[in-house]
Protein backbone atom coordinates (compact mmCIF):
# COMPACT_ATOMS: atom_id res chain seq x y z
CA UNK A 1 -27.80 48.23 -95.07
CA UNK A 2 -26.67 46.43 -92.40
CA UNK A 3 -28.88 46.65 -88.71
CA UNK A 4 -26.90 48.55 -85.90
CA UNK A 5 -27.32 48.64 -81.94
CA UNK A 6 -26.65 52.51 -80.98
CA UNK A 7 -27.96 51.44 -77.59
CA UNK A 8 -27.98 48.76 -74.92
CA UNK A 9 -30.26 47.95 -72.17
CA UNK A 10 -29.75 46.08 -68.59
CA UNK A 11 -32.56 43.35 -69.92
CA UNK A 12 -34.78 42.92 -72.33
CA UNK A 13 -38.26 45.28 -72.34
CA UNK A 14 -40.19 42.95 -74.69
CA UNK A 15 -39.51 40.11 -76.97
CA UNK A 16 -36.10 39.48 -77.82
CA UNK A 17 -36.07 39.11 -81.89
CA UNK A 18 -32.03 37.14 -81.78
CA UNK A 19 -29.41 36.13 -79.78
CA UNK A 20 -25.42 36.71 -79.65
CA UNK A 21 -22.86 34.55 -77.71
CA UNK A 22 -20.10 36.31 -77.15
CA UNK A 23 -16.74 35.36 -74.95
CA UNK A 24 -15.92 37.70 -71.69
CA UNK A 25 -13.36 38.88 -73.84
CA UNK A 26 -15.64 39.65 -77.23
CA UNK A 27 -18.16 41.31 -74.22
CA UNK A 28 -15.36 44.37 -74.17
CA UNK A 29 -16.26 46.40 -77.19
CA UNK A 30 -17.49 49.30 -78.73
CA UNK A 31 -17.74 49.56 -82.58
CA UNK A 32 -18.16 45.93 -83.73
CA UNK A 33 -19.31 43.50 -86.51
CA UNK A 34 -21.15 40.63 -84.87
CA UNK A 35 -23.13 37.53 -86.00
CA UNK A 36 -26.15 36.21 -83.75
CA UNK A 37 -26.58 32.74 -83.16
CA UNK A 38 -28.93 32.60 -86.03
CA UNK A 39 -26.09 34.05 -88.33
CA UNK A 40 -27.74 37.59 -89.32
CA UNK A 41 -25.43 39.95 -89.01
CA UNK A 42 -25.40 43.62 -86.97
CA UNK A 43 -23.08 46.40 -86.22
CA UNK A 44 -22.60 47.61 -82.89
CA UNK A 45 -21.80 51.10 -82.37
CA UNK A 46 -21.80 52.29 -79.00
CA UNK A 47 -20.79 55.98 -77.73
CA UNK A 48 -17.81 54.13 -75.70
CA UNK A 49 -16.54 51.27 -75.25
CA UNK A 50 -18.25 49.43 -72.49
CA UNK A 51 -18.25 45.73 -70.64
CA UNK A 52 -21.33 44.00 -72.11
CA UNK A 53 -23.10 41.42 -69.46
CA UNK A 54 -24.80 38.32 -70.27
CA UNK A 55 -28.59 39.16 -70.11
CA UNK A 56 -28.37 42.56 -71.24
CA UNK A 57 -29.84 43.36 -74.71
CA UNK A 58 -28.78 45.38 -78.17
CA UNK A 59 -31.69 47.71 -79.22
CA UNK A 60 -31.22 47.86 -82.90
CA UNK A 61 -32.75 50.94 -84.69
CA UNK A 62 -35.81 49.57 -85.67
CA UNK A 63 -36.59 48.55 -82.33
CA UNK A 64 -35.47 44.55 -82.24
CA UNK A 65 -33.45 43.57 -79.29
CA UNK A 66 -30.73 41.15 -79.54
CA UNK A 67 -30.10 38.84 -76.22
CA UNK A 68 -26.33 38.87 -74.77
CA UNK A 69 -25.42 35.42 -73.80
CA UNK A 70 -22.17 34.46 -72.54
CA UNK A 71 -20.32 32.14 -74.59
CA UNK A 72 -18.59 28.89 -73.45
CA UNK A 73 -15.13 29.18 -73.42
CA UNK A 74 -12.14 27.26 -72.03
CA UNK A 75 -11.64 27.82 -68.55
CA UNK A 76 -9.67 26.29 -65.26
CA UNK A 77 -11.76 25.29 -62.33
CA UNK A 78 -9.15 25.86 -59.00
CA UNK A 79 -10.10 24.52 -55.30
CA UNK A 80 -7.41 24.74 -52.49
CA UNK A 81 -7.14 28.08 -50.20
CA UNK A 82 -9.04 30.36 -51.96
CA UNK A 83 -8.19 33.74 -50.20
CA UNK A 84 -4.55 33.09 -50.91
CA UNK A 85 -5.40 31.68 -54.43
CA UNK A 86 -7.88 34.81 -55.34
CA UNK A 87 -5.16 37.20 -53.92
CA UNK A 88 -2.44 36.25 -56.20
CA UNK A 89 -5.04 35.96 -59.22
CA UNK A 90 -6.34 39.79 -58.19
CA UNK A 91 -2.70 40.29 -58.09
CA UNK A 92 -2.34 39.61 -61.43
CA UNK A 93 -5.37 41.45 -62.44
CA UNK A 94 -7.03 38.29 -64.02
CA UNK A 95 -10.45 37.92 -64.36
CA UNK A 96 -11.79 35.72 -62.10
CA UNK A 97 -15.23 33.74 -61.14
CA UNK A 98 -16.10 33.31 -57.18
CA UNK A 99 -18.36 30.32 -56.35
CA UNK A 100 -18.55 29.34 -52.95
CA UNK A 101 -16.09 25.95 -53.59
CA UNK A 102 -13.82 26.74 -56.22
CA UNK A 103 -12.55 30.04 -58.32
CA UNK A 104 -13.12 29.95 -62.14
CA UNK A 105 -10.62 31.62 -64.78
CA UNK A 106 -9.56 31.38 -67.83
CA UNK A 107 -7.47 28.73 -69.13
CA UNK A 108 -3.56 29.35 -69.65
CA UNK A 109 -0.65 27.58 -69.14
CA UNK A 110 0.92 30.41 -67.18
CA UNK A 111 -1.70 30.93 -64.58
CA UNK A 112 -2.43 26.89 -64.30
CA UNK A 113 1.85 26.80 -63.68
CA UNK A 114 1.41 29.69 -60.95
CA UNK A 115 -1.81 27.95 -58.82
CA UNK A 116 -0.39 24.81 -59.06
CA UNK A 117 2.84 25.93 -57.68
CA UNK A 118 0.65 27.71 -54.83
CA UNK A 119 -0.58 24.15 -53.82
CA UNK A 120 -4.13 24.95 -56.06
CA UNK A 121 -6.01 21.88 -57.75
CA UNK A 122 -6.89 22.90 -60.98
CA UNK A 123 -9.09 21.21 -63.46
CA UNK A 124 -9.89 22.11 -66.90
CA UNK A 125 -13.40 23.06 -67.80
CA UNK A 126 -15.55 24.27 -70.48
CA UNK A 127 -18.59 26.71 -69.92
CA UNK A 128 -19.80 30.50 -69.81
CA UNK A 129 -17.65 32.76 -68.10
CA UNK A 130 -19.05 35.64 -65.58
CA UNK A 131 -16.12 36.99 -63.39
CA UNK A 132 -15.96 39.10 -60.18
CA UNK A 133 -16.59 43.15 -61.58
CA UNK A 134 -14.44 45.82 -60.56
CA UNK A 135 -14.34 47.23 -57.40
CA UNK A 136 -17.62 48.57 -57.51
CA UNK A 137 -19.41 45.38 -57.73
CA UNK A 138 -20.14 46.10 -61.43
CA UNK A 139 -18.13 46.42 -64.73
CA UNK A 140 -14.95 44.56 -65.55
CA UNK A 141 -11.54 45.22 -63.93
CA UNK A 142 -9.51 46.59 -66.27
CA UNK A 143 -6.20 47.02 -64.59
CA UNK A 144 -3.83 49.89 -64.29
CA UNK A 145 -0.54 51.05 -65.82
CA UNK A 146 2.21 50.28 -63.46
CA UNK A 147 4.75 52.63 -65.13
CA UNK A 148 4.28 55.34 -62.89
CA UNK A 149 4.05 55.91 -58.96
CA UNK A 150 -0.11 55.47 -58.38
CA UNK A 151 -0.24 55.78 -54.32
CA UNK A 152 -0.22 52.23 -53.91
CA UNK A 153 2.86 49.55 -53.69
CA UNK A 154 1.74 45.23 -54.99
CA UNK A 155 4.60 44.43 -52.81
C-alpha cells in the first residue's frame, strides 16, 4: 500500500525522512501521485485543494514528513520600470517574483513579446520559482472569471 500525506504542516517538527521538488505549478494540488527526489512514491490527499510552499512539509500517516522544495523551472528575468512592468503582469494575472532589481516569471513567448514591447529587458533564466501571494500576502493568486460584472472595471 502506497504511503499518503492527509496533512501538511508550515515546516518541518522533526526530521524530515524525503524530499519532493515540485514546480509552482505542480505546488497547486490536492489528490496527487508524487515521487520524492529519492524516487519512493506517495499519494497526497488533502481535504482541498491548496497552494503548497517550498519549506512546508507532507506528514504521511505513519508520521514521516516529506520536505517541499521548489523545483527549477524555466523562467524570464525582466529589469526596466518595474511598477509599469508588474502592473501589466498583475494585469494579466501572472504569477510573478518581486526582487528589489528585477521581476521573475515564467517563461513564454507571449509574455516575453508583451514586456519587450513595454521597453522591459528580459533574460532567460533557470531556477526555483516563489511568486508574489495573493492579496493577502499569502497563497497564490488565482484569478477571477471575467464573464460577469464583479464591481471592478481592468480598463
Amino acid at each position: 500500500m502506497m504511503a499518503r500525506a492527509l496533512t501538511i504542516h508550515d515546516h518541518a517538527h522533526g526530521p524530515v525522512a524525503d524530499r519532493v521538488s515540485l514546480t509552482y505549478d505542480a505546488r497547486l494540488l490536492r489528490r496527487k501521485r508524487l515521487l520524492t527526489d529519492s524516487g519512493a512514491p506517495f499519494l497526497v490527499d488533502l481535504p482541498r485543494t491548496i497552494s503548497v510552499d517550498a519549506g512546508q512539509v507532507f506528514v504521511l500517516e505513519d508520521g514521516r514528513q516529506i520536505a517541499v522544495v521548489a523545483a527549477h523551472e524555466a523562467l524570464m528575468r525582466v529589469t526596466g520600470d518595474l511598477v509599469r512592468l508588474a502592473w501589466h503582469i498583475g494585469n494579466r494575472h501572472a504569477p510573478c517574483a518581486i526582487l528589489p532589481d528585477a521581476l521573475v516569471v515564467q517563461r513564454g513567448k507571449v509574455m516575453r513579446a508583451m514586456l519587450e514591447q513595454l521597453g522591459a529587458s528580459v533574460t532567460d533564466m533557470d531556477g526555483p520559482f516563489t511568486p508574489e501571494g495573493g492579496a493577502y500576502g499569502h497563497g497564490r493568486t488565482l484569478g477571477h472569471d471575467h464573464g460577469h460584472d464583479h464591481g471592478h472595471s481592468h480598463g
